[in-house]
N, C-alpha and C. Protein backbone atom coordinates (compact mmCIF):
# COMPACT_ATOMS: atom_id res chain seq x y z
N UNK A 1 -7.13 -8.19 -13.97
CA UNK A 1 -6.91 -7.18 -14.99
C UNK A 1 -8.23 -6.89 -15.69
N UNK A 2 -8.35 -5.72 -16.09
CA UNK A 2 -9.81 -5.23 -16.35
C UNK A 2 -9.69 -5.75 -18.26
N UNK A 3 -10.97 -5.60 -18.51
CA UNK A 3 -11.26 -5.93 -20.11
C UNK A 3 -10.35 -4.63 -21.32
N UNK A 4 -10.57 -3.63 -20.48
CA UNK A 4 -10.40 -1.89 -21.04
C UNK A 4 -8.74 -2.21 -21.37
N UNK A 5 -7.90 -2.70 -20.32
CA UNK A 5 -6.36 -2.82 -20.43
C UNK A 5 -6.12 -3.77 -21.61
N UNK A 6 -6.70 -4.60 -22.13
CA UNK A 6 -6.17 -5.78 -23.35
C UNK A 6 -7.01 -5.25 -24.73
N UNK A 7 -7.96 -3.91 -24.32
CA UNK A 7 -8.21 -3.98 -25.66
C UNK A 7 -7.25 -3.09 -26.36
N UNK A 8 -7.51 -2.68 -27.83
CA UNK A 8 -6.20 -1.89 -28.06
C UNK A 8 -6.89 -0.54 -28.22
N UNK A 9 -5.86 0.33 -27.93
CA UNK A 9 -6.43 2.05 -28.26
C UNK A 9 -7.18 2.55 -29.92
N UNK A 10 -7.98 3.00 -29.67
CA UNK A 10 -8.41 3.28 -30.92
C UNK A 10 -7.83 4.56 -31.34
N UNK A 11 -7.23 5.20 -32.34
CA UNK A 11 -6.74 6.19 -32.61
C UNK A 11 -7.78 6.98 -33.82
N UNK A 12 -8.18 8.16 -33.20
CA UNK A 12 -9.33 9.08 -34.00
C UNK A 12 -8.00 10.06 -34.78
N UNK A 13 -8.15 10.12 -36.02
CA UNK A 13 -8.02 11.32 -37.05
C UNK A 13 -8.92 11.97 -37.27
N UNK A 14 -8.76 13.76 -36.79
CA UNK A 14 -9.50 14.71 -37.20
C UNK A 14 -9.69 15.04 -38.77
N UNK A 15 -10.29 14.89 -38.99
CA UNK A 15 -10.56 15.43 -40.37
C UNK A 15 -10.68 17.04 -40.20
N UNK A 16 -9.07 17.25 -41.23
CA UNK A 16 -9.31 18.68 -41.21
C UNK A 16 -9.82 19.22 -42.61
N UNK A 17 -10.65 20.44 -42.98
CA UNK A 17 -10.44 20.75 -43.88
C UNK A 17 -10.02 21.63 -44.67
N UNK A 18 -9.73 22.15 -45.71
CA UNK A 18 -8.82 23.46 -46.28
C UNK A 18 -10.34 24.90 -46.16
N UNK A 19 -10.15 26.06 -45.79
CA UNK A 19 -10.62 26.80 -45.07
C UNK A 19 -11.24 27.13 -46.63
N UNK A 20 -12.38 27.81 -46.44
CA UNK A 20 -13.55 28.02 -47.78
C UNK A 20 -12.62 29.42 -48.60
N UNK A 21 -12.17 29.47 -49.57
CA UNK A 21 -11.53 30.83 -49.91
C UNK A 21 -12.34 31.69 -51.02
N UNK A 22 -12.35 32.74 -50.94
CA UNK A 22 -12.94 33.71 -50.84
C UNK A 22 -12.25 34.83 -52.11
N UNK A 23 -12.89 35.40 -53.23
CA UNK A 23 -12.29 36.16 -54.33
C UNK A 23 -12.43 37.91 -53.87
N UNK A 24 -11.48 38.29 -53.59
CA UNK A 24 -11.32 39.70 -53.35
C UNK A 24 -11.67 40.35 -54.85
N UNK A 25 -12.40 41.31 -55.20
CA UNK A 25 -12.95 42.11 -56.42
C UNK A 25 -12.50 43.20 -55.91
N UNK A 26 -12.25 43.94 -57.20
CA UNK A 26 -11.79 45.52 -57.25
C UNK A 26 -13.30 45.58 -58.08
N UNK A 27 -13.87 46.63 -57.65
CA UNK A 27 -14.87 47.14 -58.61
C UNK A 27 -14.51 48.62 -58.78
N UNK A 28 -15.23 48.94 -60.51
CA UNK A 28 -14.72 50.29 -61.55
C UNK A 28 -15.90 51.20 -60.81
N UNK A 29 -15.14 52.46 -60.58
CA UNK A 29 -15.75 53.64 -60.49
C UNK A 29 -15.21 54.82 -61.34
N UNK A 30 -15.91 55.64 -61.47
CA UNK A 30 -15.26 57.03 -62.39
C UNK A 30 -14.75 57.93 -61.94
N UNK A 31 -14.51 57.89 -60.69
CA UNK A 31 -13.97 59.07 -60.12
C UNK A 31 -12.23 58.90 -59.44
N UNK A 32 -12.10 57.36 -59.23
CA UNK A 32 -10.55 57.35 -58.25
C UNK A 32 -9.56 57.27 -59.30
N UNK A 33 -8.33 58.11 -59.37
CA UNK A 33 -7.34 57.90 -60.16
C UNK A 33 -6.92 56.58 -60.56
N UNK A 34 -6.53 56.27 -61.38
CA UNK A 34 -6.23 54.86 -61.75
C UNK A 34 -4.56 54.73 -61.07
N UNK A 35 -3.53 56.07 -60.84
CA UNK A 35 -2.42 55.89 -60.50
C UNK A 35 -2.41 55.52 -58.58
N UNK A 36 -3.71 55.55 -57.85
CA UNK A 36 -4.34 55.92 -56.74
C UNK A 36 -4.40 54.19 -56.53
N UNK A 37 -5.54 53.57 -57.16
CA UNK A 37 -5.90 52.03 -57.61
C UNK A 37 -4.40 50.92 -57.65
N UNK A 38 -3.58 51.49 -58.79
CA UNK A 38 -2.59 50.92 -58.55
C UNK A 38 -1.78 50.96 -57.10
N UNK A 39 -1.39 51.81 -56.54
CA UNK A 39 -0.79 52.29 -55.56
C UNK A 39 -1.80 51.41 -54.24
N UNK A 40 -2.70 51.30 -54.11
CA UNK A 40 -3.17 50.26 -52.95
C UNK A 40 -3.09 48.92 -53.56
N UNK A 41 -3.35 48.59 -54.90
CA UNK A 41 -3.23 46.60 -55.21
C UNK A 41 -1.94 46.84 -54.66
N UNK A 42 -0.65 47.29 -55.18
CA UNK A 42 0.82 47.20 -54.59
C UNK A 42 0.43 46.91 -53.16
N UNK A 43 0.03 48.17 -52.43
CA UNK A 43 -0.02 48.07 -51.09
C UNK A 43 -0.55 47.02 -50.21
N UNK A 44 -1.57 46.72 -50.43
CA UNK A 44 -2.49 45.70 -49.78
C UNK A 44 -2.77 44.63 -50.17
N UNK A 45 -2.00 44.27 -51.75
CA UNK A 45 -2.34 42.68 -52.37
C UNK A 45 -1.06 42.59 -52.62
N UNK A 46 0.18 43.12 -52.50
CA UNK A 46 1.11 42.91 -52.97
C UNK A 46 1.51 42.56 -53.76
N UNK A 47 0.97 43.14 -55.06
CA UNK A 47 0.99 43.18 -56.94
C UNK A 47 2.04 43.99 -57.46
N UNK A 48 2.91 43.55 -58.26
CA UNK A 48 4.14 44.05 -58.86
C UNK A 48 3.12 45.27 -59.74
N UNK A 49 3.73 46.12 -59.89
CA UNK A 49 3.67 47.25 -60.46
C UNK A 49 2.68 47.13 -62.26
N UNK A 50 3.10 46.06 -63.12
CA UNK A 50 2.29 45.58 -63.90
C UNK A 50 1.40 44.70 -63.83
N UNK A 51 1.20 44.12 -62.44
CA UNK A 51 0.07 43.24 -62.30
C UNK A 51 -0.91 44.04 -62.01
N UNK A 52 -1.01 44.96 -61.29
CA UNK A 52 -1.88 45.87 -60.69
C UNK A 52 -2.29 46.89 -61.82
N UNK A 53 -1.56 47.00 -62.41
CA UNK A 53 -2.15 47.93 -63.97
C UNK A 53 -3.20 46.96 -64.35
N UNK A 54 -2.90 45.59 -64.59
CA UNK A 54 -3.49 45.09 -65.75
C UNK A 54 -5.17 44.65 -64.63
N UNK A 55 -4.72 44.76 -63.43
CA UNK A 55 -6.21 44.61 -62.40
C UNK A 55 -7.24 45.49 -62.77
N UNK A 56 -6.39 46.81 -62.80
CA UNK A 56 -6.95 47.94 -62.67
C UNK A 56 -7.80 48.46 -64.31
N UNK A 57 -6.82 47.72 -65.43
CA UNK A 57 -7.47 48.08 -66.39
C UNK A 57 -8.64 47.41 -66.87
N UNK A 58 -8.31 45.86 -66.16
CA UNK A 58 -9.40 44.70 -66.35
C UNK A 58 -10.71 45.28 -65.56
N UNK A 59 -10.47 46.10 -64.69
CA UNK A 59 -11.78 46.58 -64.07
C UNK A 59 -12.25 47.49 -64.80
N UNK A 60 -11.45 48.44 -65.20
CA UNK A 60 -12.02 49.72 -65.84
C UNK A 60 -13.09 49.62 -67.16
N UNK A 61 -12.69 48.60 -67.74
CA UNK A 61 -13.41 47.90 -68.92
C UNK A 61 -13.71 46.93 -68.40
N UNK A 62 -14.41 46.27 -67.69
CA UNK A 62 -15.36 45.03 -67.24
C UNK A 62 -16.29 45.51 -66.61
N UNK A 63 -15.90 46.39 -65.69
CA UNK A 63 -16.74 46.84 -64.47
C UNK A 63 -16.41 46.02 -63.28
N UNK A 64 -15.41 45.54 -63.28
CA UNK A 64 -14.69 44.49 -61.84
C UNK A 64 -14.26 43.87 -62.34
N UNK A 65 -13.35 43.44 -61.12
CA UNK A 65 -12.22 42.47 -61.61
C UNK A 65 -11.72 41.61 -60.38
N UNK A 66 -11.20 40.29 -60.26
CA UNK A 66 -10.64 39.41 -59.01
C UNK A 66 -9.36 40.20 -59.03
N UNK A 67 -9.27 40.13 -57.75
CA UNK A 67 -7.50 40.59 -57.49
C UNK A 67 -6.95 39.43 -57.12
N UNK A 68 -7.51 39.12 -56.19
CA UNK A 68 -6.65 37.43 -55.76
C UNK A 68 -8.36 36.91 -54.64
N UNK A 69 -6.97 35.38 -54.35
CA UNK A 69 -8.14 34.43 -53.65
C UNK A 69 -7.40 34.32 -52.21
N UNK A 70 -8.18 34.47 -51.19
CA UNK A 70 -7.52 34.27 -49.64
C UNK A 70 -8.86 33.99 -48.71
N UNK A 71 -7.97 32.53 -48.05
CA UNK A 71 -9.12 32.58 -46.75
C UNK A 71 -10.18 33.40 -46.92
N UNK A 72 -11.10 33.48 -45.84
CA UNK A 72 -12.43 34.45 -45.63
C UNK A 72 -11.86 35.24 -44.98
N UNK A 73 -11.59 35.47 -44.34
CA UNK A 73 -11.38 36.56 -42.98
C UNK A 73 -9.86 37.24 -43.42
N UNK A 74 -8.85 36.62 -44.15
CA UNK A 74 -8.07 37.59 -44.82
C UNK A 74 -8.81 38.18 -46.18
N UNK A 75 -9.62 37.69 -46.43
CA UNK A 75 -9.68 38.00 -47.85
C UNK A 75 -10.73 39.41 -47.69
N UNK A 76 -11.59 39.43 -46.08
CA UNK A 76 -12.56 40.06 -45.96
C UNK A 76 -11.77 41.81 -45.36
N UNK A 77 -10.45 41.19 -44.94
CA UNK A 77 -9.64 42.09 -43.58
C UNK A 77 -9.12 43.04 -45.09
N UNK A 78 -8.24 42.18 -46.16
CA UNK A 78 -7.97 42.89 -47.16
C UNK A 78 -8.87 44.16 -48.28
N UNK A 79 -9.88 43.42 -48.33
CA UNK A 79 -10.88 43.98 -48.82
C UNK A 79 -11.22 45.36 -48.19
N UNK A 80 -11.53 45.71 -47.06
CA UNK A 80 -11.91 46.81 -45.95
C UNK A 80 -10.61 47.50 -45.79
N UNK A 81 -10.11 47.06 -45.57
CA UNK A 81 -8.56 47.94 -45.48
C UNK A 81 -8.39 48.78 -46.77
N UNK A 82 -8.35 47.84 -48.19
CA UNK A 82 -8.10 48.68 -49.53
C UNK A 82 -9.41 49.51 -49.61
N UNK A 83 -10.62 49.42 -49.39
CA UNK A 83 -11.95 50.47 -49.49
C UNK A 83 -11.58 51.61 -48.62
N UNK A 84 -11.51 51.39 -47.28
CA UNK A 84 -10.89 52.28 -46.22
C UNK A 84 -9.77 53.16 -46.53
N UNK A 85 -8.96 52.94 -47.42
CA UNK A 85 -7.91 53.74 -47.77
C UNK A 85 -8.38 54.47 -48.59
N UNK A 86 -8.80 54.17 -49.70
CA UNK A 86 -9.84 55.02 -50.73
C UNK A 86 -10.90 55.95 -50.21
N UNK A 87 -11.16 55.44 -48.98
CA UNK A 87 -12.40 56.35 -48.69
C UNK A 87 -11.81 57.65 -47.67
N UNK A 88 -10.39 56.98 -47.22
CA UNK A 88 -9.64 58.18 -46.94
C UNK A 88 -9.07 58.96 -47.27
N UNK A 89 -8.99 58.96 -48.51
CA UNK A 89 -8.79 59.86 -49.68
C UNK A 89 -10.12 60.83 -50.45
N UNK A 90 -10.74 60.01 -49.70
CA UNK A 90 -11.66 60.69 -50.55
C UNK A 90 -12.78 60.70 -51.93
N UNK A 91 -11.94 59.15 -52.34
CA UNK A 91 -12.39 58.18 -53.08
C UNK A 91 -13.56 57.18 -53.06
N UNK A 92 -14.59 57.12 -54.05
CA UNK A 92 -15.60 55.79 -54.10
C UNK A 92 -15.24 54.06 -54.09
N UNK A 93 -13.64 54.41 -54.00
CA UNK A 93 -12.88 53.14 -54.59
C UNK A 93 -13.70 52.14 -53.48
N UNK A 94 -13.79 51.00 -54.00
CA UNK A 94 -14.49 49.46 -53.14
C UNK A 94 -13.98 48.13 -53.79
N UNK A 95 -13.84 47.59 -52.94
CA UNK A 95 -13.50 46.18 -53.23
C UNK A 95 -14.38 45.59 -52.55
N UNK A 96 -15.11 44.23 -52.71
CA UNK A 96 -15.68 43.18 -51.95
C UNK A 96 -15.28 41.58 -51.98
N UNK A 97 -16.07 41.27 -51.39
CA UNK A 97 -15.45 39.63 -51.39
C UNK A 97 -17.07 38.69 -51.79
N UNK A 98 -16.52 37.40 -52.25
CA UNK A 98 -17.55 36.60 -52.46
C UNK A 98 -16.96 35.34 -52.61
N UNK A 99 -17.53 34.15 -52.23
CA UNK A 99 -16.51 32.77 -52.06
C UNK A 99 -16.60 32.15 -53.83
N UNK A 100 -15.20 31.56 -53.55
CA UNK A 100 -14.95 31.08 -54.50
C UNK A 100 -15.81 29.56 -54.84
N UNK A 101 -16.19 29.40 -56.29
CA UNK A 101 -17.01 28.30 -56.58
C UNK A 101 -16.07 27.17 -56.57
């Protein structure tokens, strides 16, 4: 019988870790309706009707604002999608992303 058969199996745990997440921003411009703004947080962050006001107003007077926190790559997919809609309108509207501290 070989040495390899009596020793015992070593069992490796991957260390996983929680994926880096990432703050989606609405940033203020002067030109996109604010009823326009609301109408995509609903759409694309899925914000009740007064959460998305109070996004939208927190931007308007800050000059930006977090909408929410997601993964990178949702948080980046969300981001482009809500600019993209704005810009298909016709709108300066933008959102970006930047990781969370």
């Amino acid at each position: 019988m070989s040495d390899s058969a009596l020793k015992p199996k070593t069992v490796v745990k991957p260390k996983t870790e929680r994926p880096k997440l990432h703050k989606v921003i609405l940033v203020n411009d002067d030109y996109t309706p604010r009823g326009f703004v609301v109408t995509i947080l609903q759409g694309e962050f899925r914000l009740s009707e007064d959460q998305a006001n109070r996004v939208m107003i927190t931007a308007h007077q800050k000059g930006s604002c977090v909408v929410s926190v997601f993964p990178r790559d949702v948080a980046e997919t969300k981001a482009a999608r809500a600019t993209d809609a704005g810009r298909a309108k016709g709108y300066p509207l933008m959102f970006t992303t930047e990781p969370e501290e």
